[in-house]
PDB file of N, CA and C in Angstrom:
ATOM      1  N   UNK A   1      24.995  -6.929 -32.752  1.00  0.00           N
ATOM      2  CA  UNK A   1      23.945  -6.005 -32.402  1.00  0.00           C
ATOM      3  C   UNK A   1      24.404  -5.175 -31.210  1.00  0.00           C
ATOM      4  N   UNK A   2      24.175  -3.917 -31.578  1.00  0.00           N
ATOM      5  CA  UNK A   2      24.735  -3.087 -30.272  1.00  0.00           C
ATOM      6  C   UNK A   2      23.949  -3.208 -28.809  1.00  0.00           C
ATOM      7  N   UNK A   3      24.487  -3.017 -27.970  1.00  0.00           N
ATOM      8  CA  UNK A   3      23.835  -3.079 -26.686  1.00  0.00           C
ATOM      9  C   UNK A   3      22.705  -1.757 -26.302  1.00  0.00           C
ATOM     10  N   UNK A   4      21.851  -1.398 -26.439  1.00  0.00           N
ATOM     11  CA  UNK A   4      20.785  -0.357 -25.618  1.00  0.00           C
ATOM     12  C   UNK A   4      20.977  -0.368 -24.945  1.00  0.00           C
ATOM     13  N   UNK A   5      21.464   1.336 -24.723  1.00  0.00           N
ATOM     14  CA  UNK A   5      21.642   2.303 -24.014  1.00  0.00           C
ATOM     15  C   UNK A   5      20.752   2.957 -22.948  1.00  0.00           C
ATOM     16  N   UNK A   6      20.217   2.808 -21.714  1.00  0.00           N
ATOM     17  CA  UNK A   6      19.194   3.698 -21.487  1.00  0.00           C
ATOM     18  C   UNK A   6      19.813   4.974 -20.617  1.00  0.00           C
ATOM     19  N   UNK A   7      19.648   5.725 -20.660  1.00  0.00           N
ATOM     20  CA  UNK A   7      20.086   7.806 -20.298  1.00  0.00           C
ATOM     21  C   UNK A   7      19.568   7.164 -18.419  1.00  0.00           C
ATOM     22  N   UNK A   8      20.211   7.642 -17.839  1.00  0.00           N
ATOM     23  CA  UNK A   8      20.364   7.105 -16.271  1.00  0.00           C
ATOM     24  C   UNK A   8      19.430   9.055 -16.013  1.00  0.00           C
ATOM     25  N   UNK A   9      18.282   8.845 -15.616  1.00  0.00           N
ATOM     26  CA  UNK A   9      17.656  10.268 -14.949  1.00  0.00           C
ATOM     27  C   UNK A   9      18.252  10.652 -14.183  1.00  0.00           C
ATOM     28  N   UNK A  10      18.364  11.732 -14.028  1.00  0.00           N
ATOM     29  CA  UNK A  10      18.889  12.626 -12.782  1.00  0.00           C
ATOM     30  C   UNK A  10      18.248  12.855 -11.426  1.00  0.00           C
ATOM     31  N   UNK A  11      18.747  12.600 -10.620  1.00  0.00           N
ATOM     32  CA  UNK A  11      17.957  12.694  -9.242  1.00  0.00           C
ATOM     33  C   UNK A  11      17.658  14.022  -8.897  1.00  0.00           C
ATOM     34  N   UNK A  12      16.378  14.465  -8.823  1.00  0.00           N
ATOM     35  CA  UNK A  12      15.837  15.756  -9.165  1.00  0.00           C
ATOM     36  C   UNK A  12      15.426  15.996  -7.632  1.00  0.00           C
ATOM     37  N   UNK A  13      15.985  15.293  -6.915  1.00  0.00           N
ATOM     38  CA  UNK A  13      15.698  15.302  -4.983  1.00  0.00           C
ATOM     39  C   UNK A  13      14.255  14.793  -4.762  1.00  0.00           C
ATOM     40  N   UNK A  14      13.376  14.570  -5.685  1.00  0.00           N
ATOM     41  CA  UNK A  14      12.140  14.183  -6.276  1.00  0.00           C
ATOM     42  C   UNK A  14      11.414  12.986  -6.480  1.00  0.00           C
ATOM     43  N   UNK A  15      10.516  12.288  -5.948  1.00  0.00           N
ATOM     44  CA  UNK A  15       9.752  11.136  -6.854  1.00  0.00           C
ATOM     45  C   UNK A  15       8.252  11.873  -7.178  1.00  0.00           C
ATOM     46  N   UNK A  16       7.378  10.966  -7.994  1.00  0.00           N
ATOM     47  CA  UNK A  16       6.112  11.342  -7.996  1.00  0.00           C
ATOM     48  C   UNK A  16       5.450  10.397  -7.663  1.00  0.00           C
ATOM     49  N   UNK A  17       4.229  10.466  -7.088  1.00  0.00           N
ATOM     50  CA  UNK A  17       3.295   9.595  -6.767  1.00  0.00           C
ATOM     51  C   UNK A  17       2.053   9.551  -7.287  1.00  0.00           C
ATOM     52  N   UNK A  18       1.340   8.822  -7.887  1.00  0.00           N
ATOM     53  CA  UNK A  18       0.258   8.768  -8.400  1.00  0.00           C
ATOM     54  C   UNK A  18      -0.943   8.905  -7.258  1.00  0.00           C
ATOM     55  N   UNK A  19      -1.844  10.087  -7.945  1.00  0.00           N
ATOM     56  CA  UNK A  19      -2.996  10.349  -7.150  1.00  0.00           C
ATOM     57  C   UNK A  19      -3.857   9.227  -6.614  1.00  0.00           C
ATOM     58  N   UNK A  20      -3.888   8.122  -7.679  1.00  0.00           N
ATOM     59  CA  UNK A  20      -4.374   7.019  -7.118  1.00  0.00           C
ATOM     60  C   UNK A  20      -4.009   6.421  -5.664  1.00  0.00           C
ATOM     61  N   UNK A  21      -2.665   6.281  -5.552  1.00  0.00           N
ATOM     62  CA  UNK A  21      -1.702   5.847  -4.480  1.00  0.00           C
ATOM     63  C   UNK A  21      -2.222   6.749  -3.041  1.00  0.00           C
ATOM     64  N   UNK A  22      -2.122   8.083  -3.487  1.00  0.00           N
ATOM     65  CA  UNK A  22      -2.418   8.718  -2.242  1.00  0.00           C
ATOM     66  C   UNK A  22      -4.092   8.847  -2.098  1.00  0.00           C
ATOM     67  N   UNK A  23      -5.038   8.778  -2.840  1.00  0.00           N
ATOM     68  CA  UNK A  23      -5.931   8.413  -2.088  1.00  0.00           C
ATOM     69  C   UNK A  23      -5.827   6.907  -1.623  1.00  0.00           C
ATOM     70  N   UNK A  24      -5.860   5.742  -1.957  1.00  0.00           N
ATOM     71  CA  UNK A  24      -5.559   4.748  -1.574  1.00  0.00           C
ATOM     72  C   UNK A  24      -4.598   4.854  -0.111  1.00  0.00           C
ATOM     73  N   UNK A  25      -3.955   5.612   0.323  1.00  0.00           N
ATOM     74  CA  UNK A  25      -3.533   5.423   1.444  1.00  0.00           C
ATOM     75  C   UNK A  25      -4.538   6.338   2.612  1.00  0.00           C
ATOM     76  N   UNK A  26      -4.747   7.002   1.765  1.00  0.00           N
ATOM     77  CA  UNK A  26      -5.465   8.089   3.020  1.00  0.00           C
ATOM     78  C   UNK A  26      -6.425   7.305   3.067  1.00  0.00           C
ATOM     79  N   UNK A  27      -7.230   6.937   2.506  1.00  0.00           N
ATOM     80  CA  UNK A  27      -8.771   5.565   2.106  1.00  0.00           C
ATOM     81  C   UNK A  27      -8.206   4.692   3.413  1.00  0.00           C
ATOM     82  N   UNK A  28      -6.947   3.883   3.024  1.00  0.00           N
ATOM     83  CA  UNK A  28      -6.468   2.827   4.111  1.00  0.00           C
ATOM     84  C   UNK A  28      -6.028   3.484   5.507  1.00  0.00           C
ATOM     85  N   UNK A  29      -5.702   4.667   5.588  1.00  0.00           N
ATOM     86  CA  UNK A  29      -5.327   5.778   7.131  1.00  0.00           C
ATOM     87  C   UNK A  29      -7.065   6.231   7.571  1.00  0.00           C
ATOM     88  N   UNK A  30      -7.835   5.827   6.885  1.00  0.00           N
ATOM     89  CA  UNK A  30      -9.146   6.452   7.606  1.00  0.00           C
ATOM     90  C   UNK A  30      -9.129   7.878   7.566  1.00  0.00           C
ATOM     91  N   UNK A  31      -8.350   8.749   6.696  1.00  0.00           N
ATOM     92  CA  UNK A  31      -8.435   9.997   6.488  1.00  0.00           C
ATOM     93  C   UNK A  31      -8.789  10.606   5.240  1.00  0.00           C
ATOM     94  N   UNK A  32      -9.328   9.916   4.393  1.00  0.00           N
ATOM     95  CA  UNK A  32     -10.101  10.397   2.776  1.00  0.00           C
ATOM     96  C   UNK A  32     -11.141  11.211   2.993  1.00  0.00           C
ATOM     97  N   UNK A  33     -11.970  11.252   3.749  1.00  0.00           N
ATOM     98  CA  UNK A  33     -13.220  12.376   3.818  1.00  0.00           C
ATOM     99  C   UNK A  33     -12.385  13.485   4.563  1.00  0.00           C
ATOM    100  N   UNK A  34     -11.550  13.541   5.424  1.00  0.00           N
ATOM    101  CA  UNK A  34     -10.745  14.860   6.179  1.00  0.00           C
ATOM    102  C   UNK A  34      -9.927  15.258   5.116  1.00  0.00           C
ATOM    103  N   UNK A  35      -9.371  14.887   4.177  1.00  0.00           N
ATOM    104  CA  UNK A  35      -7.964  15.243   2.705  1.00  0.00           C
ATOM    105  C   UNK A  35      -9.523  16.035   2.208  1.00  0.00           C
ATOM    106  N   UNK A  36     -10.632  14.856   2.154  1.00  0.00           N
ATOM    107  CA  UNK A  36     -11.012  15.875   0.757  1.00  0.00           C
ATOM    108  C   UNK A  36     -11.525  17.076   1.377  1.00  0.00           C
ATOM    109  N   UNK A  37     -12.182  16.740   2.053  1.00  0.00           N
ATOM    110  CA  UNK A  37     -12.755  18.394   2.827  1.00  0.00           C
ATOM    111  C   UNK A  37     -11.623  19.451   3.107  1.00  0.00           C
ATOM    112  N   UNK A  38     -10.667  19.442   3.163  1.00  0.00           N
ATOM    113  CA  UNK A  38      -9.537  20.202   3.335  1.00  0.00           C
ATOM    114  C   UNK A  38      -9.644  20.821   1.382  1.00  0.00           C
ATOM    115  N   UNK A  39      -8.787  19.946   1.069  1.00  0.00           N
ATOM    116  CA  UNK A  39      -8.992  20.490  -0.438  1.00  0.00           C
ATOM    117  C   UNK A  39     -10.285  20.638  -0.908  1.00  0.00           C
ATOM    118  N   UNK A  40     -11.638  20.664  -1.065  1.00  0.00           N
ATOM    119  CA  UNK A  40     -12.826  21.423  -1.368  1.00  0.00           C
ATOM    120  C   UNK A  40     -12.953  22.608  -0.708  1.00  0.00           C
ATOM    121  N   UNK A  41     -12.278  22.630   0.201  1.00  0.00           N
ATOM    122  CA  UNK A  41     -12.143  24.123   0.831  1.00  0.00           C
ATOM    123  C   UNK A  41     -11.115  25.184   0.493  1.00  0.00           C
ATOM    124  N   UNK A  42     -10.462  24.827  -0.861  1.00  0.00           N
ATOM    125  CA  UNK A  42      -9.561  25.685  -1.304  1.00  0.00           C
ATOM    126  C   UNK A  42      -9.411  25.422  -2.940  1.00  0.00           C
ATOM    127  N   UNK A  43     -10.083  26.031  -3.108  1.00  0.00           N
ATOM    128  CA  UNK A  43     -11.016  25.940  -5.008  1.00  0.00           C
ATOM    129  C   UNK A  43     -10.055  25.450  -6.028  1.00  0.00           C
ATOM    130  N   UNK A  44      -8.732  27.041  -5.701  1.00  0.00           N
ATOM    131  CA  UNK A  44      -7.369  26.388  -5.993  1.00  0.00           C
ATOM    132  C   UNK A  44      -6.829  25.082  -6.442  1.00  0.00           C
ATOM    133  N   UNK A  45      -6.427  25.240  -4.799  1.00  0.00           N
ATOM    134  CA  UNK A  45      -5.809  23.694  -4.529  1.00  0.00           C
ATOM    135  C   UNK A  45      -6.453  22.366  -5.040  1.00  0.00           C
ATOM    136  N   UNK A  46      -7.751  22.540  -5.389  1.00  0.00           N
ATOM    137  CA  UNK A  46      -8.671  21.374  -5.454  1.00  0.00           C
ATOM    138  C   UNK A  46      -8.470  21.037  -7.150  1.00  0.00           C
ATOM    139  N   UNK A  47      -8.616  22.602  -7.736  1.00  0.00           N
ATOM    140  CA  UNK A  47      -8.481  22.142  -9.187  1.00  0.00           C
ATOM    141  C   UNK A  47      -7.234  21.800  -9.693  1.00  0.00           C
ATOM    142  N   UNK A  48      -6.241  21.936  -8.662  1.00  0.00           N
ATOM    143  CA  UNK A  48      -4.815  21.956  -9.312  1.00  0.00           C
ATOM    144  C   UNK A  48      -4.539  20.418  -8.940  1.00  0.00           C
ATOM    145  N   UNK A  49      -5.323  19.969  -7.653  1.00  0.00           N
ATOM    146  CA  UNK A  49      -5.182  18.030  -7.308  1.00  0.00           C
ATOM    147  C   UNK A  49      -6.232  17.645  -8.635  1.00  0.00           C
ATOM    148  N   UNK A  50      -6.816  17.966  -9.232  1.00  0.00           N
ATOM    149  CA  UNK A  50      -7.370  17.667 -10.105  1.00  0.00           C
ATOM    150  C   UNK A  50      -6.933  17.369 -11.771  1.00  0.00           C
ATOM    151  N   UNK A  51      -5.779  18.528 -11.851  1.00  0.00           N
ATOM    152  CA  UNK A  51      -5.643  18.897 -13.579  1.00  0.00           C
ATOM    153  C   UNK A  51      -3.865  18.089 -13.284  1.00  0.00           C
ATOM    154  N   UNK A  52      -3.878  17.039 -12.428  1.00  0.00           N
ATOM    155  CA  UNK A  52      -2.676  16.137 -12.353  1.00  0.00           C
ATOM    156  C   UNK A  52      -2.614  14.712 -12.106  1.00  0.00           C
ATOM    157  N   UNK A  53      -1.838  13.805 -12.280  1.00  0.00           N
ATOM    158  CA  UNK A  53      -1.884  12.522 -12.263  1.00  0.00           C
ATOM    159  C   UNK A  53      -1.021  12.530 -11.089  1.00  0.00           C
ATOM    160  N   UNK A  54      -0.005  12.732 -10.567  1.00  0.00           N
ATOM    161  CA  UNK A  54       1.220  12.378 -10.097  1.00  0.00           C
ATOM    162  C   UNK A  54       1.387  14.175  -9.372  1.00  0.00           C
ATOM    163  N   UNK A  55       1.845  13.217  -8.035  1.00  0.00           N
ATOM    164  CA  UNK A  55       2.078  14.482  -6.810  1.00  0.00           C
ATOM    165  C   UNK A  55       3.866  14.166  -6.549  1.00  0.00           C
ATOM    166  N   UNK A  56       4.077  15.298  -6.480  1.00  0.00           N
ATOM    167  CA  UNK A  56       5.703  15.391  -6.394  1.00  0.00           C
ATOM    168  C   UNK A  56       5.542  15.210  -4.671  1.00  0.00           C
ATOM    169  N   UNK A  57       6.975  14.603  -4.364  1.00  0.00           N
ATOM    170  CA  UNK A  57       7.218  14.235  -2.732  1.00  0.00           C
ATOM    171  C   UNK A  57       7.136  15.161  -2.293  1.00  0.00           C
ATOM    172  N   UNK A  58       7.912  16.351  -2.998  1.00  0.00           N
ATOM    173  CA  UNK A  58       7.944  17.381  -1.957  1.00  0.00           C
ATOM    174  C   UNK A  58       6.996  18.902  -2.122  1.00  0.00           C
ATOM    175  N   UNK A  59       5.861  18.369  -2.659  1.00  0.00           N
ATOM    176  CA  UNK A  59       4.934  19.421  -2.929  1.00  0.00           C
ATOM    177  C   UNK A  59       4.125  20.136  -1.509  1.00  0.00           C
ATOM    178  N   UNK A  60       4.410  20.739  -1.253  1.00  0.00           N
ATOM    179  CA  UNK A  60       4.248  22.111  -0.227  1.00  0.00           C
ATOM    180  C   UNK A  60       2.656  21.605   0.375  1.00  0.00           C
ATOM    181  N   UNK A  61       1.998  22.021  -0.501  1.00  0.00           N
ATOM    182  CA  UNK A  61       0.293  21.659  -0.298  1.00  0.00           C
ATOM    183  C   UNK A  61       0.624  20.395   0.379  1.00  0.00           C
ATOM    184  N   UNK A  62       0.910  19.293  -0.316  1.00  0.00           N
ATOM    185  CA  UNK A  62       0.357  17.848  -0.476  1.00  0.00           C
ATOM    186  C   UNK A  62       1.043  17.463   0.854  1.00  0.00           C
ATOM    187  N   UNK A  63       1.872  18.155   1.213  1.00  0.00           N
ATOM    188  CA  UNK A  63       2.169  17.330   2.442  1.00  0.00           C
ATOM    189  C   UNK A  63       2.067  18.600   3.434  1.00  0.00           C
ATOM    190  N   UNK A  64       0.989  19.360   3.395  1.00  0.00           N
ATOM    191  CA  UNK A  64       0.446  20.506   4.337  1.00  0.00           C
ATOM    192  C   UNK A  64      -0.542  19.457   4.483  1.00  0.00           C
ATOM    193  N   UNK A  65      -1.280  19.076   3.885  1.00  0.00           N
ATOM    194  CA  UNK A  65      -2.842  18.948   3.294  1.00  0.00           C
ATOM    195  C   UNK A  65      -2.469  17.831   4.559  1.00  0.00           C
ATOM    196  N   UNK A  66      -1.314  16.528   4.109  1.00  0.00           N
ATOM    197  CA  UNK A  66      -1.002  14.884   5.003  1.00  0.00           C
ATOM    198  C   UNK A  66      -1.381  15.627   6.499  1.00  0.00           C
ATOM    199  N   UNK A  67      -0.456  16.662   6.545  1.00  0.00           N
ATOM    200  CA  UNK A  67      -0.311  16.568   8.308  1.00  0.00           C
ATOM    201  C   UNK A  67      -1.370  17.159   8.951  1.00  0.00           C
ATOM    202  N   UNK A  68      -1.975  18.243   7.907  1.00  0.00           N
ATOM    203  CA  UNK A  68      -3.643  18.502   8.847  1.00  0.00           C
ATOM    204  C   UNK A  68      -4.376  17.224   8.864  1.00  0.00           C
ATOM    205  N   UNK A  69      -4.550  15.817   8.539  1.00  0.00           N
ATOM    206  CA  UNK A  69      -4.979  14.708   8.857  1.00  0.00           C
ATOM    207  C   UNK A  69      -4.436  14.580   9.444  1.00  0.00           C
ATOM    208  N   UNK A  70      -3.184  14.221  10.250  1.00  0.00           N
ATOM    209  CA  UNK A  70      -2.564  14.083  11.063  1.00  0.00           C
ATOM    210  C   UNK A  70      -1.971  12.713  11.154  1.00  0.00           C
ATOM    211  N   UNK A  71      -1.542  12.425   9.329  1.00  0.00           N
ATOM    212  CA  UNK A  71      -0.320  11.833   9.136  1.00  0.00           C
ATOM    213  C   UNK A  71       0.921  12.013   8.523  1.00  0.00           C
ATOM    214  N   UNK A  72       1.874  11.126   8.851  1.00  0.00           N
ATOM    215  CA  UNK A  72       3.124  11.108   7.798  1.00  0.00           C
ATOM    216  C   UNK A  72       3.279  11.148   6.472  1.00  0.00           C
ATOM    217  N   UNK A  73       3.725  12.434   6.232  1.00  0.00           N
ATOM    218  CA  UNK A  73       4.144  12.746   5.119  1.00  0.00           C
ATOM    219  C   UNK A  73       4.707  12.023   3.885  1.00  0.00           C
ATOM    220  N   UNK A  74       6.033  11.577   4.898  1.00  0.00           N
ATOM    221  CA  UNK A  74       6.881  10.714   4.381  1.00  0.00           C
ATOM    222  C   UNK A  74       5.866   8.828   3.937  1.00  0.00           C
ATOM    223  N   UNK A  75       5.698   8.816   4.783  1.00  0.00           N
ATOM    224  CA  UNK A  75       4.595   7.442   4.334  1.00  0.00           C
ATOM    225  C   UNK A  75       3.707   7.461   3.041  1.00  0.00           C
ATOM    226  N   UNK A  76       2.601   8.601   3.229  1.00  0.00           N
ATOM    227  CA  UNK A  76       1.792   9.147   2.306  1.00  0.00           C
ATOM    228  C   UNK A  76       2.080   8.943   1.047  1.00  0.00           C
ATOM    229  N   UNK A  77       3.438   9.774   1.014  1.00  0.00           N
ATOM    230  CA  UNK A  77       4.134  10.068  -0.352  1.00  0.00           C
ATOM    231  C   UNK A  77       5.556   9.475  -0.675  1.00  0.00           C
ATOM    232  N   UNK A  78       5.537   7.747   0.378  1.00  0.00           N
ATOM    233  CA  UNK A  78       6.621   7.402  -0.149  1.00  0.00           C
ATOM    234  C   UNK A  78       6.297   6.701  -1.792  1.00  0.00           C
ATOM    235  N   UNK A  79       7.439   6.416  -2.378  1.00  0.00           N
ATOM    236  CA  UNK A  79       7.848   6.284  -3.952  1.00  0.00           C
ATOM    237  C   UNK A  79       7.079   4.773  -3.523  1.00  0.00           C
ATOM    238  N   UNK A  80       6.540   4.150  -4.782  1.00  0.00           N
ATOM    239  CA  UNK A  80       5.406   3.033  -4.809  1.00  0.00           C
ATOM    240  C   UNK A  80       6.263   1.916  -4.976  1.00  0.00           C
TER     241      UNK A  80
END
């Protein structure tokens, strides 16, 4: 029987994080009502955290959005 193969992904400089995860941390940072009020204040941004499962590390917003709470980015959106 041959051995399975699995295709090795390419490191796309990238992880994703599940929306779950990052509210769950902001929930545990005491900053979930400051994230969401930030994003309800930008109709945009709100429907686009909405019409996704999974936030890329290095998404522009998502780690604008971390540091107006006035946490780490890198924490927020480290890989699970």
């Amino acid at each position: 029987m041959a051995a399975i193969r699995h295709k090795k992904k390419p490191d796309l400089g990238y992880h994703t994080v599940s929306r779950l995860t990052i509210i769950t941390r902001l929930e545990e940072a005491g900053k979930f009502n400051d994230a969401r009020a930030i994003l309800e204040a930008n109709k945009l941004n709100y429907e686009k955290w909405n019409s996704v499962l999974e936030i890329r590390s290095t998404d522009s917003v998502a780690i604008g959005l971390i540091q107006a709470v006035g946490l780490d980015p890198d924490v927020i959106l480290a890989k699970e």
